[in-house]
Protein backbone atom coordinates (compact mmCIF):
# COMPACT_ATOMS: atom_id res chain seq x y z
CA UNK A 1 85.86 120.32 117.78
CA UNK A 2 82.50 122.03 117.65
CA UNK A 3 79.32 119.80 117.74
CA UNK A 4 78.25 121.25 114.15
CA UNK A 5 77.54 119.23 111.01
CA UNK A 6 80.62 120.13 108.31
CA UNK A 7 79.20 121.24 105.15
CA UNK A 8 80.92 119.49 102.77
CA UNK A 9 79.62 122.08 99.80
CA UNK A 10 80.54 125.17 101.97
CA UNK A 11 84.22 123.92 102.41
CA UNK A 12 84.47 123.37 98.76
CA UNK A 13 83.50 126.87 98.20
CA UNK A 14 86.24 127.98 100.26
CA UNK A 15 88.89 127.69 97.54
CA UNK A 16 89.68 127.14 93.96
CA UNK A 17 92.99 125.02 93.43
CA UNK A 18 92.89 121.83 91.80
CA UNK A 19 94.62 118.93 93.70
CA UNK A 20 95.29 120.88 96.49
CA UNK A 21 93.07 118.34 99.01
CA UNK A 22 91.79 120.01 102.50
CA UNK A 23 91.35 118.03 105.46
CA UNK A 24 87.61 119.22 106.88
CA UNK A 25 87.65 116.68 109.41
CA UNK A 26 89.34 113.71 111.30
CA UNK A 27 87.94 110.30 112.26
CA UNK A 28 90.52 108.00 114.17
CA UNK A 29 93.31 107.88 112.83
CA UNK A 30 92.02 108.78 109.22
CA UNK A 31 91.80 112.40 107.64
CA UNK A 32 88.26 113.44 105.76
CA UNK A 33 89.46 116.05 103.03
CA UNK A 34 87.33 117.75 100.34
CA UNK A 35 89.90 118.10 96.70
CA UNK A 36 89.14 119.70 93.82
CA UNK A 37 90.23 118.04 90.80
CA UNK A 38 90.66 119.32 86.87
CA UNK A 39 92.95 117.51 84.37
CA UNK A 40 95.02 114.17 84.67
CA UNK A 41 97.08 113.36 88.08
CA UNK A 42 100.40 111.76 87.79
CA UNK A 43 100.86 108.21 87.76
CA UNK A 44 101.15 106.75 91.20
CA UNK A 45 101.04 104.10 93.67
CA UNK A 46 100.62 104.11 97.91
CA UNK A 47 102.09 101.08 98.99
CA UNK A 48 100.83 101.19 102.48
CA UNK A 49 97.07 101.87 102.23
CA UNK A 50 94.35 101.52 100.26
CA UNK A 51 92.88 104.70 98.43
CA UNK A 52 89.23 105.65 98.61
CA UNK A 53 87.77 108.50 96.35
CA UNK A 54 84.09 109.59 96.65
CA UNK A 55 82.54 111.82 93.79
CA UNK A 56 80.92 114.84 95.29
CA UNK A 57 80.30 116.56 91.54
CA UNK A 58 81.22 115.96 87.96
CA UNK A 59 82.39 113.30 86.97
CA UNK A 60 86.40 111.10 87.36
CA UNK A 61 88.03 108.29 86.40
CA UNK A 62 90.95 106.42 87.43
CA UNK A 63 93.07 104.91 85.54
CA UNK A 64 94.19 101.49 86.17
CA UNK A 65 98.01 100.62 84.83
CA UNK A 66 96.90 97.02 85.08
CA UNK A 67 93.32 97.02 85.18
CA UNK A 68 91.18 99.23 82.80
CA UNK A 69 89.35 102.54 83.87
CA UNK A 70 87.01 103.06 86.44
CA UNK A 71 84.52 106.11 86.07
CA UNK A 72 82.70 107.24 88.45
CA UNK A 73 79.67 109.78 88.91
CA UNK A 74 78.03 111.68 91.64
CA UNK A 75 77.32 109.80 94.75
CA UNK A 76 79.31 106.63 93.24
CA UNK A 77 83.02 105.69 94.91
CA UNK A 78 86.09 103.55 94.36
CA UNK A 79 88.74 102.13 96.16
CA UNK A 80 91.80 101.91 94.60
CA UNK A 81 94.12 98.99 96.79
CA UNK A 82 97.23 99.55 98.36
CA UNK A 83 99.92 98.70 95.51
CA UNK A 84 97.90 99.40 92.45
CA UNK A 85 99.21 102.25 90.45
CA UNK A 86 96.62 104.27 89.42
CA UNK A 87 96.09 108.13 87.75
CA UNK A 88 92.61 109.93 88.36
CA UNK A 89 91.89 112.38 85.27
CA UNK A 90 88.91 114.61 84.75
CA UNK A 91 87.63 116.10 81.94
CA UNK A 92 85.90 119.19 84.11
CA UNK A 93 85.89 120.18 87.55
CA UNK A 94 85.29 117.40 89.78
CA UNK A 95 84.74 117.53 93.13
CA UNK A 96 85.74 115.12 95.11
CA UNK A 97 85.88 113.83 99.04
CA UNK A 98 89.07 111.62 100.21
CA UNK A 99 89.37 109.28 103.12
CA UNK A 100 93.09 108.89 103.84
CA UNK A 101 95.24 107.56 106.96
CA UNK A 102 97.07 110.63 108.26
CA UNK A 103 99.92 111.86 107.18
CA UNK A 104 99.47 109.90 103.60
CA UNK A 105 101.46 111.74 101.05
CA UNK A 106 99.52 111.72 97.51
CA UNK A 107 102.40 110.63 95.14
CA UNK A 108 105.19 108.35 95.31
């Protein structure tokens, strides 16, 4: 790995999909990926780890199946625990930076 900062902004320039996430760098055991997101997710649930979203731009909110809705800005996060089934929907493009074990699959 290169001793360069990542640019988070650059990477999310470098495509266009929407919940396709990119891993743009790895710390431990944990992936660092950069998603954009437009629409609603599917309800879902990761039994084995927590979920942590951080809102680069726009604006998302999860839905909580037993909880309520959590919406979240630029510069604000949420962690969604392990267990809770959740669905992240956004009016407009948001993008949007992940911290996930490896190898976590997003649905199940």
């Amino acid at each position: 790995m290169a001793n360069e900062a990542v640019d988070i902004t650059e990477k999310l320039s470098l495509f266009s999909e929407h919940w396709s996430p990119k891993v743009i760098a790895r710390l431990n055991d944990y992936e660092i990926k950069v998603v954009k997101v437009e629409g609603e997710f599917v309800w879902h649930t990761h039994d084995d780890t927590d979920e942590l979203f951080i809102v680069v731009a726009g604006q998302l909110t999860i839905q909580l199946r037993d909880g309520g809705d959590v919406t979240l800005g630029a510069g604000q996060l949420f962690v969604v625990p392990r267990g809770v089934e959740h669905c992240p929907v956004a009016d407009g493009e948001v993008h949007a930076l992940l911290i996930e074990p490896t190898g976590v699959v997003n649905t199940n």
